[in-house]
Protein backbone atom coordinates (compact mmCIF):
# COMPACT_ATOMS: atom_id res chain seq x y z
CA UNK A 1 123.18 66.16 94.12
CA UNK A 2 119.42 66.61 93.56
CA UNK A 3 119.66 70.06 92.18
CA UNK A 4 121.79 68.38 89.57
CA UNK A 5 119.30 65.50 88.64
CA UNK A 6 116.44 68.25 88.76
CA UNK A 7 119.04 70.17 86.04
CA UNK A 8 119.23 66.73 83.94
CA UNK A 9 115.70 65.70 84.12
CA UNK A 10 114.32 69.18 83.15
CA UNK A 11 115.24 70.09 79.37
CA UNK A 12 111.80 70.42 78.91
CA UNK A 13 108.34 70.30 81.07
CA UNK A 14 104.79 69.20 80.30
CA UNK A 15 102.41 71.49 81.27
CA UNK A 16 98.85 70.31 82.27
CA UNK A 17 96.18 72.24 83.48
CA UNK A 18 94.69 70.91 87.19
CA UNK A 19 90.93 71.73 86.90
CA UNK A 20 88.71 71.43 90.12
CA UNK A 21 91.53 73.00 92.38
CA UNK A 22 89.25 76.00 94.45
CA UNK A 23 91.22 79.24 94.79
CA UNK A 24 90.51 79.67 98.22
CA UNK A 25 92.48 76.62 99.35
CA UNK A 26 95.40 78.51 97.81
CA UNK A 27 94.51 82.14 99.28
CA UNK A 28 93.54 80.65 102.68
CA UNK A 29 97.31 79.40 103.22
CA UNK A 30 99.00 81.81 101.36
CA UNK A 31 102.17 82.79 102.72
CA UNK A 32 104.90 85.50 101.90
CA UNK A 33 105.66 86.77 98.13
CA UNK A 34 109.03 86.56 96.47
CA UNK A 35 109.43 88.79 93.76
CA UNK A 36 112.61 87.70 90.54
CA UNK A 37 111.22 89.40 87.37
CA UNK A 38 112.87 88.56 83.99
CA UNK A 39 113.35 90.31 80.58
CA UNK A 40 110.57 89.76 78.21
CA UNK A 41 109.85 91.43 74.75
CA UNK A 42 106.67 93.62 74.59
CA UNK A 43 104.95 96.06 72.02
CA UNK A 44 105.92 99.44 72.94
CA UNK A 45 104.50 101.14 69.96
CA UNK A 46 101.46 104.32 70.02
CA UNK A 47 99.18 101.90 69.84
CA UNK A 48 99.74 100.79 73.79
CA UNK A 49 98.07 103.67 74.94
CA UNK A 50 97.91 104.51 79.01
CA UNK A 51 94.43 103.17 79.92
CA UNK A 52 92.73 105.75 82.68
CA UNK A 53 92.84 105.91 86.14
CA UNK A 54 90.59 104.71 88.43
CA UNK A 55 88.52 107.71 90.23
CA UNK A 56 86.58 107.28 93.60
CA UNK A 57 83.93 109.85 94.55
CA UNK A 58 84.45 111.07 98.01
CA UNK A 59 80.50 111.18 99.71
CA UNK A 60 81.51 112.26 103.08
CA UNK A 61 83.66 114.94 104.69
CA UNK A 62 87.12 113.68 104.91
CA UNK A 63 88.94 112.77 108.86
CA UNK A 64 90.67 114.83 110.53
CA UNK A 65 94.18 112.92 110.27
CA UNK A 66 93.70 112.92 106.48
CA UNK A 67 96.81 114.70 105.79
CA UNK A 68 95.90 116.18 102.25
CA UNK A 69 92.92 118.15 104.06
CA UNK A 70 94.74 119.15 107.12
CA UNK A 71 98.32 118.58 108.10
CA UNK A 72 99.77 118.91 104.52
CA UNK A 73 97.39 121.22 102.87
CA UNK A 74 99.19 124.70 102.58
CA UNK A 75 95.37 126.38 102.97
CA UNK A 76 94.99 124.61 106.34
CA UNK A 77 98.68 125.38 107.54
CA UNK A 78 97.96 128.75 106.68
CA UNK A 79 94.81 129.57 109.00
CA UNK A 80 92.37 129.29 105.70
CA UNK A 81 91.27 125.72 106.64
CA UNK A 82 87.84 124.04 106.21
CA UNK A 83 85.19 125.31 106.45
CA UNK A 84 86.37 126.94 103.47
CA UNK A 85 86.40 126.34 99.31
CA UNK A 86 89.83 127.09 98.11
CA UNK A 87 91.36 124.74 101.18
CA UNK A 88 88.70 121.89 100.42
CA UNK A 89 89.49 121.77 96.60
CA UNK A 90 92.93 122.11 97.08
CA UNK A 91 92.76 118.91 99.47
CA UNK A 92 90.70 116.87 97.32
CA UNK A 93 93.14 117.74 94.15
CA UNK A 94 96.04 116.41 96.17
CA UNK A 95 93.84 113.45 97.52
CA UNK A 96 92.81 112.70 93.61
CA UNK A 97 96.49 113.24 92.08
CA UNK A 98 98.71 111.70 95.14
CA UNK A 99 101.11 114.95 95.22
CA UNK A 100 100.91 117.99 95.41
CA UNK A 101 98.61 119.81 93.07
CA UNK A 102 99.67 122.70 90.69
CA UNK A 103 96.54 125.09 91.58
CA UNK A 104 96.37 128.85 92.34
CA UNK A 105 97.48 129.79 96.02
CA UNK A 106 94.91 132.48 96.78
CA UNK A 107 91.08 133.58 96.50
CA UNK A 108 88.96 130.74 94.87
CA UNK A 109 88.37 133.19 91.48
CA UNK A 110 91.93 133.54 90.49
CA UNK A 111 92.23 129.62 90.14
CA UNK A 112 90.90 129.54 86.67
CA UNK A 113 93.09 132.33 85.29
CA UNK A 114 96.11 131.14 86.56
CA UNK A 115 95.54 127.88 85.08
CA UNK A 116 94.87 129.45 81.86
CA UNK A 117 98.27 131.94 82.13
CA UNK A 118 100.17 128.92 83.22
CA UNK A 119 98.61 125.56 80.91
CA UNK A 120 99.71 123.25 83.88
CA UNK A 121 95.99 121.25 83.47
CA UNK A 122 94.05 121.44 80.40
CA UNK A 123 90.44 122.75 81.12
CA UNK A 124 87.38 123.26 78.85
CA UNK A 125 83.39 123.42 79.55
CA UNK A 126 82.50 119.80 79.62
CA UNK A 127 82.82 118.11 82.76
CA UNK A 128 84.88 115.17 83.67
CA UNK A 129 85.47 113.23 86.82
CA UNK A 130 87.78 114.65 89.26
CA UNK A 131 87.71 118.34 87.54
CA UNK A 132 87.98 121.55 89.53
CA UNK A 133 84.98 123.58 88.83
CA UNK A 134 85.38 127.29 89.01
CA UNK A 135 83.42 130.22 89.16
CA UNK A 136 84.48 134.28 89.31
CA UNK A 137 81.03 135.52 90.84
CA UNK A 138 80.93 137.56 93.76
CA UNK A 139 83.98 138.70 95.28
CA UNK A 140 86.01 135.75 96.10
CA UNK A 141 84.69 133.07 93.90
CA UNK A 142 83.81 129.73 94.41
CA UNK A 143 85.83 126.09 93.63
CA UNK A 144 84.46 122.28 93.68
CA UNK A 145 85.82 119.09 92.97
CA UNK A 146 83.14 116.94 90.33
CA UNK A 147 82.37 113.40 91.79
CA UNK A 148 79.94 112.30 89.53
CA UNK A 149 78.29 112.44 86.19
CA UNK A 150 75.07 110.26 85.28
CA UNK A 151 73.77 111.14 82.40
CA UNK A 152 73.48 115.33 82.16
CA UNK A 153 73.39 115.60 86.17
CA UNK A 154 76.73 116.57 87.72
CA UNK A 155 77.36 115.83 91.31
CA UNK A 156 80.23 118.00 93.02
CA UNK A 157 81.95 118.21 96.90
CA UNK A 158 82.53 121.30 98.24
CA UNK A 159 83.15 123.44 101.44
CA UNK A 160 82.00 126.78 101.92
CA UNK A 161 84.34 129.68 103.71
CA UNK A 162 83.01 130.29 107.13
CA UNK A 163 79.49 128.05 105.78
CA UNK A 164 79.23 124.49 105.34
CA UNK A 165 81.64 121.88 105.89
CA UNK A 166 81.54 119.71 103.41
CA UNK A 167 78.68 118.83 101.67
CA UNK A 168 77.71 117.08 97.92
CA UNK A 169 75.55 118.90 95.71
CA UNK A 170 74.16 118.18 92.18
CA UNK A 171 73.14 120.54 88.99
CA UNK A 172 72.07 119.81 85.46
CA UNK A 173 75.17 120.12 83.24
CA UNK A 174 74.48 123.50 80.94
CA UNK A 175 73.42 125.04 84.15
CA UNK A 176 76.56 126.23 86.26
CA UNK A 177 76.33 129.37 85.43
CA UNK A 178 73.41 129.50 87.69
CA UNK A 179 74.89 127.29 90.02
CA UNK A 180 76.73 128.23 93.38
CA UNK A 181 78.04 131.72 93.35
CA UNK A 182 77.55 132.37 89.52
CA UNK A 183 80.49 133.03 86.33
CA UNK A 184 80.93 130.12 86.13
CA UNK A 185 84.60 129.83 84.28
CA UNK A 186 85.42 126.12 83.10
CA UNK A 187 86.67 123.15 84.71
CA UNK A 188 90.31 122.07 85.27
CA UNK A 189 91.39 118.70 83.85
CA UNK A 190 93.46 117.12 87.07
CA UNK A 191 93.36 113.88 84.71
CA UNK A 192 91.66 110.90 82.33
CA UNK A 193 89.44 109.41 85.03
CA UNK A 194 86.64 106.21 85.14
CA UNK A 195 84.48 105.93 87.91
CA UNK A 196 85.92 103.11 89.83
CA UNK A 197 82.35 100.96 90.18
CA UNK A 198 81.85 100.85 86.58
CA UNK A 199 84.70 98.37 86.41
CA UNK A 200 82.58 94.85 86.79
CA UNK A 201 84.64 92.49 85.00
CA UNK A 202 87.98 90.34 85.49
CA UNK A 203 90.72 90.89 83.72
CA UNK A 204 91.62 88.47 80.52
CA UNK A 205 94.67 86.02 80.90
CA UNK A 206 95.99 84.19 78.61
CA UNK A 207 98.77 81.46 76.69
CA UNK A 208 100.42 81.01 80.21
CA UNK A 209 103.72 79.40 79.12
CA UNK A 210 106.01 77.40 81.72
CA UNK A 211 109.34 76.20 80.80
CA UNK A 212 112.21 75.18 82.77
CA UNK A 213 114.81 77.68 82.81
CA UNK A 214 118.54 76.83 82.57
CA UNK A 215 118.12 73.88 84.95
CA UNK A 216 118.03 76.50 87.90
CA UNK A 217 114.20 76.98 88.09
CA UNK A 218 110.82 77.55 86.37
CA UNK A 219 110.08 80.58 84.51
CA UNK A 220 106.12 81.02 83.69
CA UNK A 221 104.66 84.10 80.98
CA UNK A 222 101.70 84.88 80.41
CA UNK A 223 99.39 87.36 78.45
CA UNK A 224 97.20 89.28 80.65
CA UNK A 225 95.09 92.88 80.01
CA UNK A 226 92.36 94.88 80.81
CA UNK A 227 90.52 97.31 78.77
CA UNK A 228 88.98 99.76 81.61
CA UNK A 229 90.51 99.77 84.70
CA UNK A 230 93.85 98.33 83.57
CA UNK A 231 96.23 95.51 85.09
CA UNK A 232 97.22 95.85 88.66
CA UNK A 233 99.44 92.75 89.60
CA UNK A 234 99.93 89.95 88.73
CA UNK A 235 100.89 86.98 91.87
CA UNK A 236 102.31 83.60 91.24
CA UNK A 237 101.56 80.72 93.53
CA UNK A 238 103.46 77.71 93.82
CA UNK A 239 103.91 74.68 96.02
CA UNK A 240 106.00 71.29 95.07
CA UNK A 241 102.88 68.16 95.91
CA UNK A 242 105.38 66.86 98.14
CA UNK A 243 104.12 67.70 101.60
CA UNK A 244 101.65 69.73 100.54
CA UNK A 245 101.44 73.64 101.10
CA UNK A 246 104.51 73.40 103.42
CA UNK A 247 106.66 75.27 100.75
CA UNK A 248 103.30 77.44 99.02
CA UNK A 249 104.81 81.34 98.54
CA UNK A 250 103.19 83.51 96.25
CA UNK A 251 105.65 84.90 94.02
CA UNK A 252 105.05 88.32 92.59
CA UNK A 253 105.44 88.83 88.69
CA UNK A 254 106.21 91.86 86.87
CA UNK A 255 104.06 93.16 84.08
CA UNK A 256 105.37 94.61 81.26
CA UNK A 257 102.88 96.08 78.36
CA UNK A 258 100.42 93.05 78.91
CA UNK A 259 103.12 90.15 79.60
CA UNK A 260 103.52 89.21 82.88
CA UNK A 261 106.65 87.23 83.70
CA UNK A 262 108.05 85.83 86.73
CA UNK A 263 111.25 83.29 87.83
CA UNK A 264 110.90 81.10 90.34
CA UNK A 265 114.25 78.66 91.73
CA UNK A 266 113.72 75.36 92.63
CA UNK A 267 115.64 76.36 96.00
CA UNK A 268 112.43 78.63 96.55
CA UNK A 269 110.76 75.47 96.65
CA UNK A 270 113.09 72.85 98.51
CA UNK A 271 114.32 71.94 95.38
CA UNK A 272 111.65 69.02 95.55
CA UNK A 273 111.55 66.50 92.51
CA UNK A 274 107.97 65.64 91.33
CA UNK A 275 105.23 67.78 90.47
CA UNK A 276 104.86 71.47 90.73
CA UNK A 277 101.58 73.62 91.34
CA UNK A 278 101.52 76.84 89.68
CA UNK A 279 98.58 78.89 90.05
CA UNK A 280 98.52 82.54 88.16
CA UNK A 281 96.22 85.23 89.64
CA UNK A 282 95.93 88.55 87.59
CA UNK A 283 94.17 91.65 89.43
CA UNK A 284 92.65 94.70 87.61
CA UNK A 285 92.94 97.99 89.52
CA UNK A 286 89.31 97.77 90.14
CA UNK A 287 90.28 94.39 92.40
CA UNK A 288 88.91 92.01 90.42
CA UNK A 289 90.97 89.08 89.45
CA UNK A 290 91.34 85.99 87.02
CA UNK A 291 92.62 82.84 87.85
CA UNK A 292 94.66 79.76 86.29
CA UNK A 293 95.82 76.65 87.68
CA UNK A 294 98.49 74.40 86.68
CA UNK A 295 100.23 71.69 87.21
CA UNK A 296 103.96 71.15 86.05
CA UNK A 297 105.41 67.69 85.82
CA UNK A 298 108.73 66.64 83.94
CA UNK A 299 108.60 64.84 80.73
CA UNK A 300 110.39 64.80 77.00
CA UNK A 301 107.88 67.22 75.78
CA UNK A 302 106.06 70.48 76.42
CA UNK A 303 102.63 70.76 75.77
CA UNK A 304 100.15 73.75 76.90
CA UNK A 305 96.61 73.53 77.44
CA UNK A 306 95.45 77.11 77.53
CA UNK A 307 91.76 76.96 79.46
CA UNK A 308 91.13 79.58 82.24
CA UNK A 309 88.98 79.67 85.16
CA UNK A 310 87.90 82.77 86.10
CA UNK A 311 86.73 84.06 89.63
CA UNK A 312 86.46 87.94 90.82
């Protein structure tokens, strides 16, 4: 019976935004997330081009249980493990890419070539973050992994067969051919990188829209992007004001081009009459996030107010 006067009541919502409600009161109580995506239109055309991934620089010699080093590295399986170039590289390829990567099974100076015979990663003589540096000079070669690039310095991690461990190690770009072993070849591409810690700002959301869908629950949009690191999730908070955060679960939303859309039931939320809190919280893959909160009352109209308050 009070699903069915929530179903009456509900043709349409007013939408007002709550200013003054902190974020942590939310976070601090927040409970488990509920994910019920729905279809929404979005521009698939060129122009929605894939934004980079985030790259972190590794600065110290990686653990022993890391498993793209060591238990799942083919070099290290193989009795060729670190201290030693070709089984480093190899490790922090995988560790950059999350699989396995496509790279040249044997002595550290056949890497370039048999990216060049095979065109599985593009490579040129400019550096980029996360490249494979190779050189042909002396009689195994060397390979590195680039970490770094301020300005023209390069900073590269590397192991050494039978030398160091690991270690970091900086040159002035124009110079690798003087640099490690000598001839030097190129770098290989693994992929369109930014350096994680230049990402400083929130992500933009926007022209949140809440509207009460088919009597059965609320379904909330809303226009979210970020130009750097990109849009990592989007969450959904809600709680009825009728006994507080007793029914607050943060509802996941699924983003799609740069809407994110979720559905939430009224059963999700007791199917309580009366006001509902709806907080949206959009994160960047850099973890920054930016934050809206609203409050969603019935009425004979629907009005949206779109102001955003912002927190990272």
């Amino acid at each position: 019976m009070k699903k069915n006067l929530i179903k009456n009541a509900c043709v349409s919502l007013a939408f007002a935004l709550c200013l003054g409600i902190a974020p942590s009161a939310v976070i601090a109580e927040a409970a488990e997330v509920d994910s019920m995506p729905i279809a929404v239109a979005v521009d698939t055309s060129e122009n929605s081009a894939p934004l980079p991934s985030l790259f972190s620089a590794r600065a110290t010699a990686p653990a022993a249980d890391n498993a793209y080093f060591f238990a799942n590295n083919p070099y290290a399986q193989g009795g060729y493990g670190m201290p030693n170039c070709t089984a480093y590289a190899f490790g922090r390829a995988y560790e950059i890419l999350g699989t396995i990567p496509n790279l040249r099974m044997g002595n550290a100076n056949s890497w370039w070539a048999y990216n060049q015979s095979t065109g599985y990663y593009p490579s040129g003589s400019t550096p980029k973050l996360g490249a494979v540096i190779c050189w042909g000079g002396s009689s195994d070669g060397h390979v590195a992994i680039v970490e770094a690039i301020n300005g023209d310095t390069v900073t590269f991690s590397e192991s050494t067969y039978s030398g160091v461990y690991y270690q970091n190690y900086s040159y002035t770009i124009g110079a690798e051919d003087a640099t490690s072993v000598g001839g030097f070849q190129g770098y290989i591409y693994l992929g369109d990188y930014i350096d994680a810690s230049s990402d400083t700002s929130p992500p933009v959301l926007s022209d949140v829209l809440v509207t009460d869908y088919q009597g059965e629950g609320i379904k909330v949009t809303a226009l979210v992007s970020d130009d750097l690191s990109g849009i990592d999730k989007v969450f959904f908070p809600v709680w009825t004001e009728s006994g507080g955060q007793d029914d607050l679960i943060w509802h996941q939303g699924t983003v799609t081009g740069n809407v994110a859309s979720v559905f939430i039931p009224y059963s999700d939320h007791n199917t309580e009459l009366g006001d509902y809190n709806v907080h949206v919280y959009a994160y960047d893959k850099a973890g920054h996030y930016t934050m809206t909160a609203t409050l969603i009352t019935k009425a004979d109209t629907f009005t949206s107010l779109g102001k955003v308050a912002q927190a990272s």
